[in-house]
Protein backbone atom coordinates (compact mmCIF):
# COMPACT_ATOMS: atom_id res chain seq x y z
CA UNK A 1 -7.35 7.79 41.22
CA UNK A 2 -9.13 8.54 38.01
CA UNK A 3 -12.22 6.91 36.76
CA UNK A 4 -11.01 4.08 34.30
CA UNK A 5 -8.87 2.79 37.38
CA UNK A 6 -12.12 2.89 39.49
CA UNK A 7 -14.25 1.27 37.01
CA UNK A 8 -11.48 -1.22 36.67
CA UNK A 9 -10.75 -2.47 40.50
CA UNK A 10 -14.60 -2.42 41.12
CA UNK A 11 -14.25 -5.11 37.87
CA UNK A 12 -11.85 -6.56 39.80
CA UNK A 13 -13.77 -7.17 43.17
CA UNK A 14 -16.11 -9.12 41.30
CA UNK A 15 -13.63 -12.24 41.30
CA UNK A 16 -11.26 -11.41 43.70
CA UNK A 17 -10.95 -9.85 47.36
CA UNK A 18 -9.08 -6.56 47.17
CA UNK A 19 -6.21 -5.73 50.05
CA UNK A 20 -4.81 -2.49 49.94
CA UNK A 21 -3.45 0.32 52.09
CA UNK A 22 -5.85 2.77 53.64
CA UNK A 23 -6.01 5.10 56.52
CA UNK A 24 -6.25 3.56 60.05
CA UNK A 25 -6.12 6.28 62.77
CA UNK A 26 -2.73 7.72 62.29
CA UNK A 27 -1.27 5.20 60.56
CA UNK A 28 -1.75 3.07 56.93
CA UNK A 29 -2.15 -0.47 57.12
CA UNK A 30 -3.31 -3.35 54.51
CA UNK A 31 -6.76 -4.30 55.19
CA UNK A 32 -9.47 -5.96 53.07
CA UNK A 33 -11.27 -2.99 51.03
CA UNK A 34 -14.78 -2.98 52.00
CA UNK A 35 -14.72 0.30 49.61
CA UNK A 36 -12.56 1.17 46.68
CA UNK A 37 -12.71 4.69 47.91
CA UNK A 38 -10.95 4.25 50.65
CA UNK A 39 -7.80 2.75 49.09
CA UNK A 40 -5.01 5.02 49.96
CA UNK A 41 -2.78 6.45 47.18
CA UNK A 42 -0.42 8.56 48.82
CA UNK A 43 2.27 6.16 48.09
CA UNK A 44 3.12 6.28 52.19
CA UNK A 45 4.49 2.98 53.46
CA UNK A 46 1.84 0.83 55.27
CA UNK A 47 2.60 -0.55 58.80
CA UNK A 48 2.21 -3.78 58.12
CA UNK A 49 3.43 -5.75 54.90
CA UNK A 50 2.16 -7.72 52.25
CA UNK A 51 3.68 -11.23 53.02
CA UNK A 52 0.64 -12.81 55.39
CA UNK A 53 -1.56 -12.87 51.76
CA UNK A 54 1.23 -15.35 50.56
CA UNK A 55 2.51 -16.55 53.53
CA UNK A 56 0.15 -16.54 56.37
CA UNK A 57 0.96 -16.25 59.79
CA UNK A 58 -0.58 -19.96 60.35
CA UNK A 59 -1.78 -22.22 58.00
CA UNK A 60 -2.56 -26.42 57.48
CA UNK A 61 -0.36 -27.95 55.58
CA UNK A 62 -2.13 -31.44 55.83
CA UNK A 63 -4.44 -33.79 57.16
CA UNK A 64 -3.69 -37.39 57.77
CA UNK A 65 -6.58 -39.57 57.32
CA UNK A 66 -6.59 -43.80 56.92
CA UNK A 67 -2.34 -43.35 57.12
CA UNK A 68 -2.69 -40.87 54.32
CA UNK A 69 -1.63 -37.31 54.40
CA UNK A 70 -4.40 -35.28 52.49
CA UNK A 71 -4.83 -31.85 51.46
CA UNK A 72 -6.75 -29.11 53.67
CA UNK A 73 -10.20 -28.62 52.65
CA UNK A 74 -10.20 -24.84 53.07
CA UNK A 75 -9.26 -23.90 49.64
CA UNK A 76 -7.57 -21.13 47.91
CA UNK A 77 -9.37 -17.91 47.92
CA UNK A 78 -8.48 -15.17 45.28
CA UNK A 79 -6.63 -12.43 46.74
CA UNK A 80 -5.51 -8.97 44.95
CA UNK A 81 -3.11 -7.00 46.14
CA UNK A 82 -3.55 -3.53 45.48
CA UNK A 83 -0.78 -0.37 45.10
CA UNK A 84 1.97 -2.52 46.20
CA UNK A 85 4.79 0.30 46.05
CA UNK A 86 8.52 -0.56 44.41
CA UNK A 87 9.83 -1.45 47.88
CA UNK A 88 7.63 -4.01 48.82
CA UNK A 89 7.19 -5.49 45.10
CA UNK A 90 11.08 -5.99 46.11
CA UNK A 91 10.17 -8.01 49.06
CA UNK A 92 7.74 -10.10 47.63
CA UNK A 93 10.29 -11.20 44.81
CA UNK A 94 12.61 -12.32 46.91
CA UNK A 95 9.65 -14.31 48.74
CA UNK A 96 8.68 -16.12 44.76
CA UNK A 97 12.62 -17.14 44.68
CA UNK A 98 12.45 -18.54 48.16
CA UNK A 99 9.59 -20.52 47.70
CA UNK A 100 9.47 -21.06 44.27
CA UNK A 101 9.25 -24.92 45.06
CA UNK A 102 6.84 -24.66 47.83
CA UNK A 103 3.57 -25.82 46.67
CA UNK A 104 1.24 -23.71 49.59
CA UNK A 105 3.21 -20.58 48.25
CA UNK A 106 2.85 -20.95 44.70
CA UNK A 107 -0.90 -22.27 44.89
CA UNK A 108 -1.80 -18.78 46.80
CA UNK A 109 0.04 -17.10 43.92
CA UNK A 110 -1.67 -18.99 41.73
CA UNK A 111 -4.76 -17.86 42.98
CA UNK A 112 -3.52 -14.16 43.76
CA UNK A 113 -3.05 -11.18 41.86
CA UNK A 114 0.16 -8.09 42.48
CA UNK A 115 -0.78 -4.24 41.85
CA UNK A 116 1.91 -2.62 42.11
CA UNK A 117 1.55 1.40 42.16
CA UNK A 118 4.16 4.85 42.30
CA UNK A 119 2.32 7.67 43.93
CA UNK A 120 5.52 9.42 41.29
CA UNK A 121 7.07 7.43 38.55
CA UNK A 122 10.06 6.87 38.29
CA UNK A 123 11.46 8.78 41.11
CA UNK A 124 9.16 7.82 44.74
CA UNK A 125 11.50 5.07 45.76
CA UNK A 126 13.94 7.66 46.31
CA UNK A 127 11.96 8.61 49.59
CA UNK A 128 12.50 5.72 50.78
CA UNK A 129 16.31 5.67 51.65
CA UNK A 130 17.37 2.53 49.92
CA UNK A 131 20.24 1.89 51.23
CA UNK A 132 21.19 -1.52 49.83
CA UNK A 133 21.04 -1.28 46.21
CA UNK A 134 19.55 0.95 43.72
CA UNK A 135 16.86 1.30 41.40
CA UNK A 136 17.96 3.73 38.78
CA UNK A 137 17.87 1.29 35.68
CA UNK A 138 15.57 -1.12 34.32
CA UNK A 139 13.12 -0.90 37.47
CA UNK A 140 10.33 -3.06 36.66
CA UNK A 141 11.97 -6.02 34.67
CA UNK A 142 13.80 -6.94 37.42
CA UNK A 143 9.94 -7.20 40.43
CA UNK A 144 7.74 -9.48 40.14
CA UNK A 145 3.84 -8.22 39.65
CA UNK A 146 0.85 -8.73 37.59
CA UNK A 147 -0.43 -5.10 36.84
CA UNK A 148 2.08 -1.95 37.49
CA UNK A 149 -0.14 1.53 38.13
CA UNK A 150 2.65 4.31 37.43
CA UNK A 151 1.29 7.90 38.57
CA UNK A 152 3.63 10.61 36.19
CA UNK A 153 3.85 13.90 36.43
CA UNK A 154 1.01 16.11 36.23
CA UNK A 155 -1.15 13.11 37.55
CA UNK A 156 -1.05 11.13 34.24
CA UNK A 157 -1.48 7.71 34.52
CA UNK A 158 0.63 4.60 32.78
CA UNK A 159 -0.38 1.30 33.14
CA UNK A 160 1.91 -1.97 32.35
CA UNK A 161 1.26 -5.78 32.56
CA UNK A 162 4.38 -7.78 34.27
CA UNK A 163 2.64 -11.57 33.15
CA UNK A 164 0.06 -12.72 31.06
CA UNK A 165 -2.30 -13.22 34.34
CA UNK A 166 -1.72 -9.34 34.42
CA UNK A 167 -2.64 -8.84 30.58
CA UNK A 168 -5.78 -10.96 30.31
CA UNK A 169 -7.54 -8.96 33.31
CA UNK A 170 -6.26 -6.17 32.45
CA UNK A 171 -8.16 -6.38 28.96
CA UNK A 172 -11.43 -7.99 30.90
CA UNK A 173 -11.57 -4.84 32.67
CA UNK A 174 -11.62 -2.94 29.71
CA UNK A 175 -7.80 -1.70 29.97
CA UNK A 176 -6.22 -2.20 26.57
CA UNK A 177 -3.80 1.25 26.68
CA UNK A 178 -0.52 -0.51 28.45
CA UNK A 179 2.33 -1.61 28.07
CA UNK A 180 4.30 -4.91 29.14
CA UNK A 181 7.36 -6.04 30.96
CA UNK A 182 8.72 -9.14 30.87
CA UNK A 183 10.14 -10.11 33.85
CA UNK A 184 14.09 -10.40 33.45
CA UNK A 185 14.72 -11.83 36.88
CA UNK A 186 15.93 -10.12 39.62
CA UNK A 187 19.25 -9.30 39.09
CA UNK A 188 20.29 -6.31 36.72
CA UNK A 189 22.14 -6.50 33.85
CA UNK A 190 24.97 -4.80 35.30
CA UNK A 191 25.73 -7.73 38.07
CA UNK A 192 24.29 -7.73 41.57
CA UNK A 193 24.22 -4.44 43.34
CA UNK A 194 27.70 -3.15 44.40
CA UNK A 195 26.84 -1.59 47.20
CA UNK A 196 24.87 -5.28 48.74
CA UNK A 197 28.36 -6.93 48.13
CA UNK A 198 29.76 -4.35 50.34
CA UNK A 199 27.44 -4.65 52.74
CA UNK A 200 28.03 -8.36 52.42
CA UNK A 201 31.93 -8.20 53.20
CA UNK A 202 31.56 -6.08 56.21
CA UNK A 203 29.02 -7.98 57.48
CA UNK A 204 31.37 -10.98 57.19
CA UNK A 205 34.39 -9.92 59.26
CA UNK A 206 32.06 -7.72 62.13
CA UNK A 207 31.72 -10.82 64.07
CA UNK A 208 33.05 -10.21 67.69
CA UNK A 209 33.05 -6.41 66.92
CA UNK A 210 31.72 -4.15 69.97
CA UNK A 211 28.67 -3.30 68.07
CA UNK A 212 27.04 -6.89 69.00
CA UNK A 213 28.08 -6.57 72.70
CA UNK A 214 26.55 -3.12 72.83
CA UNK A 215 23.10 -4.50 71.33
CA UNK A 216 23.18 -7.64 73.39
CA UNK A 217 21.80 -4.99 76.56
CA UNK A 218 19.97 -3.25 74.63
CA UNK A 219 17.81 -5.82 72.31
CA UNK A 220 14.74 -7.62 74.30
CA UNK A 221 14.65 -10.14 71.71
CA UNK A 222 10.51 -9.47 70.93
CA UNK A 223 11.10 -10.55 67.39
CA UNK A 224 8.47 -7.09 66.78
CA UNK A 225 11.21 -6.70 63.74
CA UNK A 226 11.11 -10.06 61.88
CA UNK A 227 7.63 -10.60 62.16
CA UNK A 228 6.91 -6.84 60.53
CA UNK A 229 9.87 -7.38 57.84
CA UNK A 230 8.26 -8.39 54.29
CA UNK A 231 11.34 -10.52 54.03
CA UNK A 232 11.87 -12.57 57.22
CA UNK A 233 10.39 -15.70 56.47
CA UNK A 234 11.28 -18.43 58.83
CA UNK A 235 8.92 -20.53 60.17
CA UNK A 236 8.00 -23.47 62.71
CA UNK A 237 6.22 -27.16 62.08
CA UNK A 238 3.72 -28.09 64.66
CA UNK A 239 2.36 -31.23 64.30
CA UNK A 240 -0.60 -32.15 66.52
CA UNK A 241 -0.75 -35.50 67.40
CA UNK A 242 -4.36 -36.39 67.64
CA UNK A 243 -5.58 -40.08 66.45
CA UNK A 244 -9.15 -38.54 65.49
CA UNK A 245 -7.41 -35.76 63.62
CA UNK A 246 -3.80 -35.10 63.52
CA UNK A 247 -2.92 -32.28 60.93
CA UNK A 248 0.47 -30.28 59.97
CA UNK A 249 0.71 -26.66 60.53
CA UNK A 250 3.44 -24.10 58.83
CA UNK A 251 3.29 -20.63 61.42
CA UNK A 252 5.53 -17.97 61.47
CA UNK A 253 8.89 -17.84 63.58
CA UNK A 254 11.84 -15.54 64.66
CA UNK A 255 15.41 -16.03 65.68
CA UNK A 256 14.93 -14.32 68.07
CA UNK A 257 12.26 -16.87 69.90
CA UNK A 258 13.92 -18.87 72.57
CA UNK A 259 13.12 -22.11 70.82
CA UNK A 260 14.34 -21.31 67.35
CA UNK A 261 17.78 -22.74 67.93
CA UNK A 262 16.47 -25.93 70.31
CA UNK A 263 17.64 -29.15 69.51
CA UNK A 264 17.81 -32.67 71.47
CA UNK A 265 18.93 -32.85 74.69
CA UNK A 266 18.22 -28.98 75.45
CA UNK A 267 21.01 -27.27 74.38
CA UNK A 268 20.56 -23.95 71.84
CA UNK A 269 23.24 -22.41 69.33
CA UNK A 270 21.53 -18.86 70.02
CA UNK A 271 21.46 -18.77 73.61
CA UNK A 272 22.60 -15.41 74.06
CA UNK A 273 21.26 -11.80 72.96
CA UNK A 274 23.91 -10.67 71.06
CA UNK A 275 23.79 -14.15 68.90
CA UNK A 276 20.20 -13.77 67.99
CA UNK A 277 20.84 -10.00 66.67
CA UNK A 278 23.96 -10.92 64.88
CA UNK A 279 22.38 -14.18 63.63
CA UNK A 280 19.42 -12.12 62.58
CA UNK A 281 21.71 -9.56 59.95
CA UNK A 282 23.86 -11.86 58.87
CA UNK A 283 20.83 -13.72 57.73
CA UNK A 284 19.56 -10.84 55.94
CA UNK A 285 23.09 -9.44 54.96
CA UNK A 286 25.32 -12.55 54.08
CA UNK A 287 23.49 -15.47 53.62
CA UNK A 288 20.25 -14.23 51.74
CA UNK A 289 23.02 -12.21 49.12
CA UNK A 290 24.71 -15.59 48.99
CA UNK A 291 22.03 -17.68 48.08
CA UNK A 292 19.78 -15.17 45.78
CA UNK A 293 22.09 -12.35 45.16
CA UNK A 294 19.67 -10.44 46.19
CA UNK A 295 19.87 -8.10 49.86
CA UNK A 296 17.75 -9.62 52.30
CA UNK A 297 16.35 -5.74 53.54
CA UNK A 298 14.49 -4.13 51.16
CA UNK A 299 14.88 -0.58 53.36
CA UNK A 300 11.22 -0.22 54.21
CA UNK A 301 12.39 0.65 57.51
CA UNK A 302 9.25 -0.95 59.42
CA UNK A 303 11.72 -2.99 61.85
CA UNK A 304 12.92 0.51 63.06
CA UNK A 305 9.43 1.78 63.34
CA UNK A 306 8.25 -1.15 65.99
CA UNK A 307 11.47 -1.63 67.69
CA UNK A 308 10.47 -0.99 71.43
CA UNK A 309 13.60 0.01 72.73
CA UNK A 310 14.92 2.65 69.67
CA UNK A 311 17.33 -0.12 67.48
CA UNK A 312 17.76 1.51 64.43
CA UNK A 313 18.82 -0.67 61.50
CA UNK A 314 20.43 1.91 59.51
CA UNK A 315 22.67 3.36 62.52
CA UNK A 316 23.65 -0.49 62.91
CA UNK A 317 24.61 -0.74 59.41
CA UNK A 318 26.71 2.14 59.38
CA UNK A 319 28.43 1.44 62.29
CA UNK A 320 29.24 -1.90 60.62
């Protein structure tokens, strides 16, 4: 990365902590950046996804002291995320329209700051095998970030601000050579992705088809694939019951946990394999669409990746 971008995220690490993919044995993951050279630029897709700086994997909702229920005392520290790619800048606006009312979301978001970064503007998402919808127009109006780092051809750099958090530290850093997008929601101009309403319809009328019988032997129901998916964002309320200090706590679930599904008296809607895996992509396929218009897979292809026993998401879908 060239100098002025150095100069700038070393700015930046001055009021916030910096997360960002680097090299971790074989594999990239997002990890706290002890060292702005070892950010990785590559544009590869990390292991692991961005969603636990917005939406940790456990975290106190409340006290309750004197009857009261009272905020956590922990605060809000300031996160950056750094060279989110197009893919999972996808994810995480899907995440802002799914909790755009929850407080604990929006505070972090509040607090945080979205990099987003192509390793080859305009044409590295390609690489990734979308397979839901497509990016070819109007790419960045339509993702939500802060600061957009756009590598072009012949290793020229373009910068753009997506929000006036974005434009203000940009400037403080000493970047005043961008340009800015306003964000134009998620949807395109052109109507929600044609090939996501496909997707949608078949999804509808597979239930009972053989495909769910012949993944209900071969799923183990781990839940490895919701809990790596940037989009899967279901969760469980534990409430410990403790008169000197009873608290609240949000923590990530899966569909595909036994007790996801329990209600009084024992009995469980999902309560075989093949429900949890259907329940699981219609979720993602049907629902999500129905609710956002927007697919509920972004095609980052990390479920595949840590599926222990080979499922592939895009065979499934094209069997569908």
């Amino acid at each position: 990365m060239n100098n002025e971008i150095q100069i700038f995220l070393n700015k930046l690490s001055e009021e916030f902590f910096l997360f960002a993919p680097q090299q971790d044995g074989q594999i990239i993951n997002i990890k706290e950046v002890r060292d702005i050279g070892d950010i990785d630029w590559s544009g590869r897709m990390p292991a692991n996804s961005w969603k636990s700086l917005f939406l940790p994997a456990r975290e106190k909702l409340f006290d309750i002291s004197g009857g009261r229920l009272t905020k956590p005392k922990t605060g809000w520290p300031q996160l950056a995320a750094i060279g989110v790619n197009v893919v999972d800048l996808k994810a995480l606006t899907l995440l802002e329209l799914v909790f755009s009312r929850d407080v604990y979301y929006q505070e972090r978001r509040r607090h945080g700051l979205i990099v987003g970064y192509s390793a080859s503007w305009p044409n590295d998402y390609k690489k990734y095998k979308i397979f839901s919808y497509n990016f070819e127009e109007d790419i960045l109006e339509h993702l939500v970030f802060d600061i957009f780092i756009a590598r072009l051809a012949g290793g020229r750099i373009k910068i753009y601000s997506g929000s006036e958090k974005g434009q203000r530290i940009l400037e403080e850093g000493g970047i005043i050579d961008y340009e800015h997008i306003e964000f134009a929601g998620p949807i395109s101009e052109n109507g929600p992705d044609k090939k996501m309403l496909l997707l949608k319809k078949k999804m509808e009328s597979s239930r009972g088809k053989k495909i769910w019988d012949e993944l209900d032997k071969i799923c183990i129901t781990c839940g490895k694939c919701s809990i790596n998916c940037p989009t899967c964002f279901c969760f469980d309320l534990e409430d410990r019951i403790d008169p000197a200090s009873p608290e609240r706590t949000r923590k990530w679930s899966s569909c595909f946990y036994n007790d996801f599904s329990l209600v009084a008296g024992g009995a469980r809607e999902l309560d075989t394999v093949g429900k949890k895996i259907f329940f699981w992509y219609y979720h993602k396929f049907v629902r999500i669409p129905f609710e956002y218009m927007m697919p509920g897979c972004v095609g980052c292809g990390r479920c595949s990746k840590v599926c222990p026993v080979g499922i592939k998401i895009e065979e499934v879908l094209k069997k569908i």
